[in-house]
N, C-alpha and C. Protein backbone atom coordinates (compact mmCIF):
# COMPACT_ATOMS: atom_id res chain seq x y z
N UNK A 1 40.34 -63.12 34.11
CA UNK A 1 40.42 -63.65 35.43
C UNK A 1 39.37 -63.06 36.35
N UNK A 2 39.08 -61.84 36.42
CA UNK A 2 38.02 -60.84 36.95
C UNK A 2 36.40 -62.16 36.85
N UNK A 3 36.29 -62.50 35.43
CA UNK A 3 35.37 -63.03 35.28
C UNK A 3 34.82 -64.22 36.09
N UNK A 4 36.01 -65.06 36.18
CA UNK A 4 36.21 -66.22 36.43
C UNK A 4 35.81 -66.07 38.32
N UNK A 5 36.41 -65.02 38.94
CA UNK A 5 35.92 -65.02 40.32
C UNK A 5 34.79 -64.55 40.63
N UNK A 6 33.77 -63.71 39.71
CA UNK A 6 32.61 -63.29 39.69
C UNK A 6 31.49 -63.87 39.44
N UNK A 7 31.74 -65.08 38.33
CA UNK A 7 30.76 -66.26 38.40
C UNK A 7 30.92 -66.83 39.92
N UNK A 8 31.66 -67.45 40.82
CA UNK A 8 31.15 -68.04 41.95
C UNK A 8 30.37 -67.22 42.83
N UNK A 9 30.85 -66.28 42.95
CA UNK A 9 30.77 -64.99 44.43
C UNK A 9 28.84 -64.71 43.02
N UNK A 10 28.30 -65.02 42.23
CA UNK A 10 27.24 -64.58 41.74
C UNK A 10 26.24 -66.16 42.06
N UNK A 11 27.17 -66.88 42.33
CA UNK A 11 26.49 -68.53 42.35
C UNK A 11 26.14 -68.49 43.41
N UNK A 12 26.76 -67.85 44.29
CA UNK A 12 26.59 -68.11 46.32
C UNK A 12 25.62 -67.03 46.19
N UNK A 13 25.71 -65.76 45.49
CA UNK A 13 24.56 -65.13 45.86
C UNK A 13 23.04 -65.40 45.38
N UNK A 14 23.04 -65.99 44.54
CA UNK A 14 21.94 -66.88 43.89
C UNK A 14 21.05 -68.17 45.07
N UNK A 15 22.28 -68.51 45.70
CA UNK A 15 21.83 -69.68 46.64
C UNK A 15 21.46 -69.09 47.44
N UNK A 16 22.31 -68.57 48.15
CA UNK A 16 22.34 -68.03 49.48
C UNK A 16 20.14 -67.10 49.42
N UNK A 17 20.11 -66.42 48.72
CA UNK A 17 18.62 -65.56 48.02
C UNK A 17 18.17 -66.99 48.22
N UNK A 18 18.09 -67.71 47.40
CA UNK A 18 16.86 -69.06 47.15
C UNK A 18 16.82 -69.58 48.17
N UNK A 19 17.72 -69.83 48.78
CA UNK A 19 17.97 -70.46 50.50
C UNK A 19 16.54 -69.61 51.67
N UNK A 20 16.96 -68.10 51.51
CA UNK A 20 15.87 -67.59 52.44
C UNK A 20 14.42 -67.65 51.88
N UNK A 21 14.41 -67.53 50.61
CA UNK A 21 12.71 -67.39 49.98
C UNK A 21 12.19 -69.10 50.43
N UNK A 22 12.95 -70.26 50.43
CA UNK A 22 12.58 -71.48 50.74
C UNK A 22 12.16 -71.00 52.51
N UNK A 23 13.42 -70.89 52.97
CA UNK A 23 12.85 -71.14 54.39
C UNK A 23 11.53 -69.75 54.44
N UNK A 24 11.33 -68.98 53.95
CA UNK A 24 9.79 -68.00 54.29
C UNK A 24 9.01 -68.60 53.87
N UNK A 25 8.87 -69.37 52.62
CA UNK A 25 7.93 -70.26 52.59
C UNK A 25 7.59 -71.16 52.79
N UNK A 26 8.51 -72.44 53.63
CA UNK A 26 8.65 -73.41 55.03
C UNK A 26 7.95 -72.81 55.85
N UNK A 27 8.11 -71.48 56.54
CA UNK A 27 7.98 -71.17 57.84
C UNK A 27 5.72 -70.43 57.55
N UNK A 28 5.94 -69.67 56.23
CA UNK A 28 4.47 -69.82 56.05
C UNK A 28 3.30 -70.89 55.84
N UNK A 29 4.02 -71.81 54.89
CA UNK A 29 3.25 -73.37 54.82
C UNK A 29 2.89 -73.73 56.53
N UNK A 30 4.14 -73.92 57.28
CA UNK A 30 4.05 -73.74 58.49
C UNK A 30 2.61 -73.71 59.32
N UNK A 31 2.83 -72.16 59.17
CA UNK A 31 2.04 -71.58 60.01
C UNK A 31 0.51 -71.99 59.31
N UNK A 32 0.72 -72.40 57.71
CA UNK A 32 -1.04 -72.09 57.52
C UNK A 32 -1.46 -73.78 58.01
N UNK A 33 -0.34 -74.72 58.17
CA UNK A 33 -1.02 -76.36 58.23
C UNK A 33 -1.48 -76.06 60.19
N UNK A 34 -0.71 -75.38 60.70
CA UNK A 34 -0.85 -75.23 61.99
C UNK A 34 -2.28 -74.65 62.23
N UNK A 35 -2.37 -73.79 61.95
CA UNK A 35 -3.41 -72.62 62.61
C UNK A 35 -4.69 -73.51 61.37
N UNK A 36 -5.09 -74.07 60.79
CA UNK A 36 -5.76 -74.92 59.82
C UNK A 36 -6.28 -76.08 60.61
N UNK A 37 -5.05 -77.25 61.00
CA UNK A 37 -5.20 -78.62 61.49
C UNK A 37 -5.23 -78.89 62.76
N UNK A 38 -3.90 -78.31 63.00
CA UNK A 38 -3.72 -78.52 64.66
C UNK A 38 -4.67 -77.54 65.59
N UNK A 39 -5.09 -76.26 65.39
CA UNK A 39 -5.63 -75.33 66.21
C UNK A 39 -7.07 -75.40 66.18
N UNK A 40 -7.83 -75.85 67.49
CA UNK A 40 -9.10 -75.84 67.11
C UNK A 40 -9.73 -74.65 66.41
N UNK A 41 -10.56 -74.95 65.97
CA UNK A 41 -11.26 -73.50 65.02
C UNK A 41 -12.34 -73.09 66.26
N UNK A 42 -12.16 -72.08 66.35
CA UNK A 42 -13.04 -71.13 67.11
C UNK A 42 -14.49 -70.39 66.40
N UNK A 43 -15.55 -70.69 66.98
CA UNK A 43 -16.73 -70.21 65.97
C UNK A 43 -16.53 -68.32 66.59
N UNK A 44 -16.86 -67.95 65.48
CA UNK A 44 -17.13 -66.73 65.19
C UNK A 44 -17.99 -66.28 66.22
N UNK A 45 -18.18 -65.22 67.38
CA UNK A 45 -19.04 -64.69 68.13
C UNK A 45 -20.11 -63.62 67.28
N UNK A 46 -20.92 -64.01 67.31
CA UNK A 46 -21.72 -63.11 66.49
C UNK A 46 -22.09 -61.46 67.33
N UNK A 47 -21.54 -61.83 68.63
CA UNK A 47 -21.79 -60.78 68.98
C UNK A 47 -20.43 -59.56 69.16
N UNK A 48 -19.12 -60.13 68.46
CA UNK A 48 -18.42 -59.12 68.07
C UNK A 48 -18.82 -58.77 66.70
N UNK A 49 -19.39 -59.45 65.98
CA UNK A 49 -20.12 -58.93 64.51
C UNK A 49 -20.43 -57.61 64.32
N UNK A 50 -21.40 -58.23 65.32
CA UNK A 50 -22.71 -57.41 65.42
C UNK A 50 -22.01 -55.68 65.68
N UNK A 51 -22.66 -54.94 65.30
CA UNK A 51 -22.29 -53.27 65.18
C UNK A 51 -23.52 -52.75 66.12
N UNK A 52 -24.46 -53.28 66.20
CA UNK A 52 -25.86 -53.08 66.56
C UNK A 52 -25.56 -53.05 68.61
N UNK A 53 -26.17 -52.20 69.43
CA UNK A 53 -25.13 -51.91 70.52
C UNK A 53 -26.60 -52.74 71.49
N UNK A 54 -27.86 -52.82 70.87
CA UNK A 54 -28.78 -52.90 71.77
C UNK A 54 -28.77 -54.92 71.49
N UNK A 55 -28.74 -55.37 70.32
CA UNK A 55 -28.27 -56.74 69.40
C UNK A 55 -27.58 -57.15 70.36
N UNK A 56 -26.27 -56.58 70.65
CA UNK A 56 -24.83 -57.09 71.55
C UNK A 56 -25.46 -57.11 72.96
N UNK A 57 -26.00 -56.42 73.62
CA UNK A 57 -26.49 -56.92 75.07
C UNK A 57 -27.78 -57.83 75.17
N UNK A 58 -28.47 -57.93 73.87
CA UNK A 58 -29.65 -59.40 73.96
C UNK A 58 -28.76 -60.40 73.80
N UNK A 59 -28.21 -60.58 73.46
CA UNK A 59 -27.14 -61.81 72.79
C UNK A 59 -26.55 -62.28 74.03
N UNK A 60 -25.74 -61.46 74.82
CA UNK A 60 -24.92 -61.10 75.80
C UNK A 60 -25.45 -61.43 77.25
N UNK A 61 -26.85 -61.33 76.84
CA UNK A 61 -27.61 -60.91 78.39
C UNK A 61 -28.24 -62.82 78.48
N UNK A 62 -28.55 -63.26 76.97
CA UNK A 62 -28.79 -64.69 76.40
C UNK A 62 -27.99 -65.91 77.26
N UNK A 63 -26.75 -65.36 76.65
CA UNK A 63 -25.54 -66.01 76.97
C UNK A 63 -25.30 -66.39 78.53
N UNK A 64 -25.29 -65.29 79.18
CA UNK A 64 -25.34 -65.45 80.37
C UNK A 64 -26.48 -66.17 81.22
N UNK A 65 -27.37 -66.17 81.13
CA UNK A 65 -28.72 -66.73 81.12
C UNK A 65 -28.70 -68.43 80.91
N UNK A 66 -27.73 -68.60 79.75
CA UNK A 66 -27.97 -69.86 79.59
C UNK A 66 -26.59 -70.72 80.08
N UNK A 67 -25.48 -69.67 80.91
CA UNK A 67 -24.26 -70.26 81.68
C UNK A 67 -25.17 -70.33 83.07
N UNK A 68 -26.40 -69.52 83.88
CA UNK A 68 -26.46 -69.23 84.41
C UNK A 68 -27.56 -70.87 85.00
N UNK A 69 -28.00 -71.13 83.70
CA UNK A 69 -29.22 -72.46 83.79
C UNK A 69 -28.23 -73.33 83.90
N UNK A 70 -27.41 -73.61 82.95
CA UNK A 70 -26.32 -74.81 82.75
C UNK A 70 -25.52 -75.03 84.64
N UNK A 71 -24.89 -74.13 85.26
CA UNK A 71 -23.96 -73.84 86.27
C UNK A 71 -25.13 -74.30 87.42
N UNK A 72 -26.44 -73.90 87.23
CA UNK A 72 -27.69 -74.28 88.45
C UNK A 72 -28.39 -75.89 88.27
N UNK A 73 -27.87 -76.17 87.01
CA UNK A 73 -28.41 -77.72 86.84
C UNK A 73 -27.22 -78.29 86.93
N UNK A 74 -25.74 -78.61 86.84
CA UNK A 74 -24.80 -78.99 87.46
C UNK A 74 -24.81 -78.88 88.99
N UNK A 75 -24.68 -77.55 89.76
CA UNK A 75 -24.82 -77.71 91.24
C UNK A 75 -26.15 -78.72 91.70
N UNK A 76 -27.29 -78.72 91.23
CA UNK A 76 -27.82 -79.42 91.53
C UNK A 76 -27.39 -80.65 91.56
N UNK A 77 -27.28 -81.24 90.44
CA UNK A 77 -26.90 -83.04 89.96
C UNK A 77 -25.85 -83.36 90.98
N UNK A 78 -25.09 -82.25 91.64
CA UNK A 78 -24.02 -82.63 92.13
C UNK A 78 -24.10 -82.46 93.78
N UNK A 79 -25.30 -81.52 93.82
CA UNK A 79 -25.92 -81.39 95.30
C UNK A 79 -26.53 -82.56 95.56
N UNK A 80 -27.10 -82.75 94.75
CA UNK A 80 -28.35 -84.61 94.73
C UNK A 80 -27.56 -85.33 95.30
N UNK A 81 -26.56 -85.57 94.89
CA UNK A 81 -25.98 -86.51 94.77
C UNK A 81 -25.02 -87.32 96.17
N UNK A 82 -24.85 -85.94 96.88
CA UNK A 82 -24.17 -85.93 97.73
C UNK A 82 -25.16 -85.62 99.13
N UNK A 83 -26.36 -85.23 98.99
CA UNK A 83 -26.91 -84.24 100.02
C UNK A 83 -27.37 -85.28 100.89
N UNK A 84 -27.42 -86.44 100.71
CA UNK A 84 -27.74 -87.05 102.17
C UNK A 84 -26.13 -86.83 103.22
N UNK A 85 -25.32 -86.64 103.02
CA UNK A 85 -24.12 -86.37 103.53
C UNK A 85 -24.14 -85.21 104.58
N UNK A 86 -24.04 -85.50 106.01
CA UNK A 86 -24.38 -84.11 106.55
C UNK A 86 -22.37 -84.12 107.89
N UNK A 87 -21.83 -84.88 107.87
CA UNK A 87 -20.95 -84.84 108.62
C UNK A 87 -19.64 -85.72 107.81
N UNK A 88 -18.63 -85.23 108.26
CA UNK A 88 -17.03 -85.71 107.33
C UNK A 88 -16.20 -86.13 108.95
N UNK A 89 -15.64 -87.20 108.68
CA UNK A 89 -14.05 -87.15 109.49
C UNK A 89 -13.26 -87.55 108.86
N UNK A 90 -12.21 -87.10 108.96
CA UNK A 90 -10.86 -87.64 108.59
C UNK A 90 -10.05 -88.15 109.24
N UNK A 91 -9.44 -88.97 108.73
CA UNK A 91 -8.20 -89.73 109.55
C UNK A 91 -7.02 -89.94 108.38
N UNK A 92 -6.77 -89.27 108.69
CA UNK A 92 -4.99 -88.78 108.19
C UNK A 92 -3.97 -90.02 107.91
N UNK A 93 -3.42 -89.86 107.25
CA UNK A 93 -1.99 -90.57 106.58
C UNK A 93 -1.56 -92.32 108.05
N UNK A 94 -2.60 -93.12 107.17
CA UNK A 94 -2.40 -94.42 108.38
C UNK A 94 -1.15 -95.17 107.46
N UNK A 95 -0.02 -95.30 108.37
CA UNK A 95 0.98 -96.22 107.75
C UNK A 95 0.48 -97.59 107.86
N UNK A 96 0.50 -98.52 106.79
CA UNK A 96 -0.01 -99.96 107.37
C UNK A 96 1.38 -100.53 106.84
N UNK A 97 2.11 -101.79 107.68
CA UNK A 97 3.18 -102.69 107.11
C UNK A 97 2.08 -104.32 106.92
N UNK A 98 2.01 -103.68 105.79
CA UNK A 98 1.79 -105.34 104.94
C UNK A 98 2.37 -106.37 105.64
N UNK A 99 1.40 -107.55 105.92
CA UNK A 99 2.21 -108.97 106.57
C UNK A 99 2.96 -109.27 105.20
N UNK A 100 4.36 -109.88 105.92
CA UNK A 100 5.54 -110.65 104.99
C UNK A 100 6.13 -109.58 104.32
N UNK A 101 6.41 -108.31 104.88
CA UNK A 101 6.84 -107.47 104.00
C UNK A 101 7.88 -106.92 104.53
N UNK A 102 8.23 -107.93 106.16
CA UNK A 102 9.47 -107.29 106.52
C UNK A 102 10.32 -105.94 106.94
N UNK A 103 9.47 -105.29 106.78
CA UNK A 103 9.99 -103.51 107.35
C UNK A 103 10.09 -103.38 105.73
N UNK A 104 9.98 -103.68 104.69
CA UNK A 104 10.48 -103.25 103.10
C UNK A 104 9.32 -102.25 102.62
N UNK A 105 8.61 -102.15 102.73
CA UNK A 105 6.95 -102.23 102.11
C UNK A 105 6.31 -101.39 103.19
N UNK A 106 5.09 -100.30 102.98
CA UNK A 106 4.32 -99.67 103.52
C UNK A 106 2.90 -99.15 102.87
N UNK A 107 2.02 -99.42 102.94
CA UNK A 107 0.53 -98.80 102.55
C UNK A 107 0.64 -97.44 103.71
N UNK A 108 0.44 -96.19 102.18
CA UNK A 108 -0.04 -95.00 103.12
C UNK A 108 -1.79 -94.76 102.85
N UNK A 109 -2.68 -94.71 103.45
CA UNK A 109 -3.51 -94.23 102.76
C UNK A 109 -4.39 -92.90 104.19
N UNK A 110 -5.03 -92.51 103.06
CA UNK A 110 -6.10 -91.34 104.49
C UNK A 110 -7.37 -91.51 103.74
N UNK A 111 -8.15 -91.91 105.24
CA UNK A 111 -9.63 -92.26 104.43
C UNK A 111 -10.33 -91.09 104.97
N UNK A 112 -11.26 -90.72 104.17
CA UNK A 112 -12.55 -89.85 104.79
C UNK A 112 -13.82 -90.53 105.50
N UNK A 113 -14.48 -90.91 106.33
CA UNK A 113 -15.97 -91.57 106.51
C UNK A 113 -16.77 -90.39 106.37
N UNK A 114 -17.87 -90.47 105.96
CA UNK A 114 -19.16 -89.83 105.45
C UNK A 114 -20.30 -89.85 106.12
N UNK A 115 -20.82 -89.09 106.42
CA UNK A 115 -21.90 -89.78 107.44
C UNK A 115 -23.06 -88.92 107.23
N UNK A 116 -24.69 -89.83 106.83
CA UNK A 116 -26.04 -89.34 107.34
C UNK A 116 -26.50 -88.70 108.44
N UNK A 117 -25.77 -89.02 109.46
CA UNK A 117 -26.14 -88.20 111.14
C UNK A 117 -25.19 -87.57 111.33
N UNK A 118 -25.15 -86.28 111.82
CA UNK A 118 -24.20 -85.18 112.40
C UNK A 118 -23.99 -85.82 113.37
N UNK A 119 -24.84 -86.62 114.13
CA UNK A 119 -24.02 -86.57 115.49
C UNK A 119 -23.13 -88.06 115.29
N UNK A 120 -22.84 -88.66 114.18
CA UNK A 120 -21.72 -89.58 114.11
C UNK A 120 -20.88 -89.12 113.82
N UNK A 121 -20.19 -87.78 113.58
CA UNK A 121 -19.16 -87.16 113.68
C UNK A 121 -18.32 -87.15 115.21
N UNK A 122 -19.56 -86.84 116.06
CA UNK A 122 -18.81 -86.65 117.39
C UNK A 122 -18.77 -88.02 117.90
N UNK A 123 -19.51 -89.07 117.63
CA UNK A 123 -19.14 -90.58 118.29
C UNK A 123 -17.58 -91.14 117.62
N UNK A 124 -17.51 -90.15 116.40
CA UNK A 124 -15.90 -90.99 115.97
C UNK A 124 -15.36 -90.53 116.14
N UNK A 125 -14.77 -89.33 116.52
CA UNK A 125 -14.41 -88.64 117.51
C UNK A 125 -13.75 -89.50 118.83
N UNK A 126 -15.03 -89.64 119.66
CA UNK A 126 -14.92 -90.19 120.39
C UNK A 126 -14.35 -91.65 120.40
N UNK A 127 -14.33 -92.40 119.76
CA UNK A 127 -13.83 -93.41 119.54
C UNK A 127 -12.95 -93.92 118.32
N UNK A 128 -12.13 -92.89 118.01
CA UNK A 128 -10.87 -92.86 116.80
C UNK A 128 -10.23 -93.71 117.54
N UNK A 129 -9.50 -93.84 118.46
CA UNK A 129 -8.27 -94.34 118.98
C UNK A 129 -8.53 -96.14 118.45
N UNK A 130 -9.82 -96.29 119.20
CA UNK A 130 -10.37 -97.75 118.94
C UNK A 130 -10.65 -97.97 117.41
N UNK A 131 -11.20 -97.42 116.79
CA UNK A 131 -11.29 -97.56 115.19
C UNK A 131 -9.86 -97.50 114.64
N UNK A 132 -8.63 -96.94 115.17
CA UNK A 132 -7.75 -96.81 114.12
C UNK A 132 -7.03 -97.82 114.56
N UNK A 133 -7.02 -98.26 115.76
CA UNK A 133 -6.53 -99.99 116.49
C UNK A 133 -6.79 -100.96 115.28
N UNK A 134 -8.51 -100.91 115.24
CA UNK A 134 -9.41 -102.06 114.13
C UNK A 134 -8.43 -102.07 113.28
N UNK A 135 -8.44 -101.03 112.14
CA UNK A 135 -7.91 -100.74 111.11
C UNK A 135 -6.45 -101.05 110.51
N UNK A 136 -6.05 -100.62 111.84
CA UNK A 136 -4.27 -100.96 111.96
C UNK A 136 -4.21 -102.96 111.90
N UNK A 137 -4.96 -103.83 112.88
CA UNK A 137 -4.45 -104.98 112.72
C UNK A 137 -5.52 -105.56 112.05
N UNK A 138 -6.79 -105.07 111.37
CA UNK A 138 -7.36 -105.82 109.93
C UNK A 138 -6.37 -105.50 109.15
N UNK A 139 -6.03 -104.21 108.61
CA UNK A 139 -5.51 -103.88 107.17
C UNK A 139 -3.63 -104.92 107.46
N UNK A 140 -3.48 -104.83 108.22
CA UNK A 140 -2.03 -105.56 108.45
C UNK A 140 -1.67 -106.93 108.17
N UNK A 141 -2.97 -107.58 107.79
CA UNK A 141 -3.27 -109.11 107.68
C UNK A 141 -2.73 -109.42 105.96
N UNK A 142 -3.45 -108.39 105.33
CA UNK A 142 -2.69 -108.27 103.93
C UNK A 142 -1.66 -108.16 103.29
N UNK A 143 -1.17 -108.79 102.52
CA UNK A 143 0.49 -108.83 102.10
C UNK A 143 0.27 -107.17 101.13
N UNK A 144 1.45 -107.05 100.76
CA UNK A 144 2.29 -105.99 99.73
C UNK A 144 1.27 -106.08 98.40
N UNK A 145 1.51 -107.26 97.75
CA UNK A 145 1.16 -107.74 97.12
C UNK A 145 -0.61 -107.58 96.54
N UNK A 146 -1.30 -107.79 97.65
CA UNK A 146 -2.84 -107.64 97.46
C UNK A 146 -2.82 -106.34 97.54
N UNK A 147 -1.84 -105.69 98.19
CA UNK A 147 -2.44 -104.09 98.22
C UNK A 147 -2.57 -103.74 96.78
N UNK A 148 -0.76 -104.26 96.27
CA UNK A 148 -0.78 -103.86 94.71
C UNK A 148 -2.19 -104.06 93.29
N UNK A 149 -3.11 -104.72 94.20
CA UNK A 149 -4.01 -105.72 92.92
C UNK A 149 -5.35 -104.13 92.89
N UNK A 150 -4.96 -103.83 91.81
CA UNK A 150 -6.39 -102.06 91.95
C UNK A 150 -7.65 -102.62 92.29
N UNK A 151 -7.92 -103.78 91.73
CA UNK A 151 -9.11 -104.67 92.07
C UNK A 151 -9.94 -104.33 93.63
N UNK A 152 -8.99 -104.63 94.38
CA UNK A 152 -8.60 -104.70 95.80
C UNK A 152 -8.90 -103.40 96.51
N UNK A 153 -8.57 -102.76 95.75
CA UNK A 153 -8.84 -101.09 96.70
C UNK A 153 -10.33 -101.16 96.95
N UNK A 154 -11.63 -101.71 96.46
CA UNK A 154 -12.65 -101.62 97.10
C UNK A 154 -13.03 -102.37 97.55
N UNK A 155 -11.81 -103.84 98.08
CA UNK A 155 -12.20 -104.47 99.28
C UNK A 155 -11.64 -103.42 100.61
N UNK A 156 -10.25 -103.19 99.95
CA UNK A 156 -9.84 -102.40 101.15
C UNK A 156 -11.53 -101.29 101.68
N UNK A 157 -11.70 -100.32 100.62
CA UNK A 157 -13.07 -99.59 101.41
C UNK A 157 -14.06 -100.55 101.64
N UNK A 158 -14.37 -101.59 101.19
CA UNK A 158 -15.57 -102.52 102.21
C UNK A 158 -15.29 -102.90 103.66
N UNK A 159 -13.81 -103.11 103.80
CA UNK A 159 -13.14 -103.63 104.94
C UNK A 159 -13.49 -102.33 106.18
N UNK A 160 -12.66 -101.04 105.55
CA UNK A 160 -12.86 -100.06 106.37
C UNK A 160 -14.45 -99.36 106.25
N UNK A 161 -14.82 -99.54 105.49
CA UNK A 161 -16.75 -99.20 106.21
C UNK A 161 -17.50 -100.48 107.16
N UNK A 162 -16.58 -101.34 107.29
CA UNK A 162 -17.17 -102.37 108.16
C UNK A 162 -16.71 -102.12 109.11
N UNK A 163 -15.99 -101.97 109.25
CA UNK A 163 -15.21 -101.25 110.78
C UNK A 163 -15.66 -100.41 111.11
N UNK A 164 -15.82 -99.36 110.42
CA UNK A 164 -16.00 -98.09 110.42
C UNK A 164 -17.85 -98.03 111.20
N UNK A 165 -18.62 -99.37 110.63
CA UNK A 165 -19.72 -99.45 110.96
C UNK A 165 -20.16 -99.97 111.95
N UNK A 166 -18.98 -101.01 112.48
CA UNK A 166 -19.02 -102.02 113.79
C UNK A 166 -18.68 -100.86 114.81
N UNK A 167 -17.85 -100.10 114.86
CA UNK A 167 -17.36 -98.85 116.00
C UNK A 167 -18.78 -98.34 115.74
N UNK A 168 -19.58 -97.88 115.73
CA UNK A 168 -20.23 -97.17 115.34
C UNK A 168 -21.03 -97.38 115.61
N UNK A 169 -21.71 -98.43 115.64
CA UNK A 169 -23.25 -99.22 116.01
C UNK A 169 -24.20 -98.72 115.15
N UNK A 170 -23.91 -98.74 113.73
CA UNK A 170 -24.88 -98.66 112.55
C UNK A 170 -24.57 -99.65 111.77
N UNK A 171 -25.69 -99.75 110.66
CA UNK A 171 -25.42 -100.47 109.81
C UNK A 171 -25.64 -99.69 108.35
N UNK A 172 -25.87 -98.23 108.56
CA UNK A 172 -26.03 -98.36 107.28
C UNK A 172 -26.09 -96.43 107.39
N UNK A 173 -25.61 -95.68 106.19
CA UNK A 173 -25.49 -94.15 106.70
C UNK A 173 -23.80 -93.47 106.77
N UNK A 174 -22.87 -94.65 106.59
CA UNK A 174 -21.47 -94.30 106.98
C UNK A 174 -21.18 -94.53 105.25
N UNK A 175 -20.44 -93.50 104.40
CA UNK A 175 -19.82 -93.59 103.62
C UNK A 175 -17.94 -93.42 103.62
N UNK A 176 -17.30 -94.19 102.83
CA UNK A 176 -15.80 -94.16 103.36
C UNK A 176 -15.23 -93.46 101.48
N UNK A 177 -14.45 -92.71 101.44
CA UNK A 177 -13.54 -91.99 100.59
C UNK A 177 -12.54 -91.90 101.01
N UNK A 178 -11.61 -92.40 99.95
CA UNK A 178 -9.82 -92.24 99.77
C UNK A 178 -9.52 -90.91 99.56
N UNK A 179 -8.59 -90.30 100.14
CA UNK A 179 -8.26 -89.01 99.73
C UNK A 179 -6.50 -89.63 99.37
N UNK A 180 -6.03 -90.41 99.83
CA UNK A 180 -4.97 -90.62 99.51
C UNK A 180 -4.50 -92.40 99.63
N UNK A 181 -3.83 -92.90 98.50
CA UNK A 181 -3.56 -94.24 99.13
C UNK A 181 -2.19 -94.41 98.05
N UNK A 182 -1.45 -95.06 98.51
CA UNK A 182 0.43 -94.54 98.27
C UNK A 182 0.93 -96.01 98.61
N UNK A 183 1.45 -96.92 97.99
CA UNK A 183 2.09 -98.32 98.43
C UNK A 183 3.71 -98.17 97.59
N UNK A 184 3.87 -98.15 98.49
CA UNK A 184 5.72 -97.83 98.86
C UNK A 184 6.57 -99.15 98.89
């Protein structure tokens, strides 16, 4: 009888053993398909290699040199690009109610204008109240609907640089940017 209960209690311990050696080698397969497939591979720095102490600061001094060209030809491309730009205004969070929309419906948006002359900063300024009048009963003419069409968002900015250009008495020098536009 001794025997008879010692074969099971030797069967469970048999499993129970094969049970953990499976899952360590689940959990290593694991790790090697991971760190293999999924993890980008990282190139080797040659300059932790390197043992050589004078090697490690040419390399080093290289490196920097060529973040230093890369970071000065980006600011540029991105100075170019922008540098006729010498003055910003903002006009903050304009609620518009879409015609036919019943109090249901609201366009939020805040535009930036851009401007070639510093001193069209201080003429809009001066004449926000009247530009955001324009703005309020052009943009109001539009249903819910057209706001929804993405198409549309750069009539909406043609609309408001025309305004933006009629207040203004230019025709040309005023740039307009969305910083925010939200249809509710």
């Amino acid at each position: 009888m001794a025997e008879e209960t010692a074969k099971p209690k030797n069967k469970l311990i048999i499993y129970i053993v094969a049970g953990i050696v499976v899952i360590v080698l689940e959990v290593f397969v694991a790790y090697a398909l991971v760190t293999k497939f999924l993890m980008p591979s990282q190139p080797v720095d040659s300059t932790e290699v390197s043992s050589d102490t004078s090697t490690v600061a040419k390399k080093t001094a290289v490196k920097k040199e060529k973040k230093k060209a890369t970071k000065k030809t980006t600011e540029s491309e991105s100075s170019s690009e922008f540098s006729s730009i010498q003055g910003m205004y903002t006009l903050a969070d304009f609620v518009i109610n879409p015609a036919n929309s019943n109090g249901k419906h609201f366009f939020v948006f805040t535009v930036v204008y851009a401007f070639e002359d510093k001193t069209m900063e201080d003429l809009i300024k001066e004449r926000e109240p009247i530009l955001k009048d324009k703005i309020i009963a052009e943009l109001g003419k539009k249903t819910f609907e057209w706001y929804g069409i993405v198409s549309n968002r750069e009539a909406v900015r043609q609309k408001l640089l025309e305004i933006g250009q009629e207040i203004l008495g230019v025709d040309r020098g005023v740039h307009v940017y969305f910083t925010k536009y939200v249809l509710q």
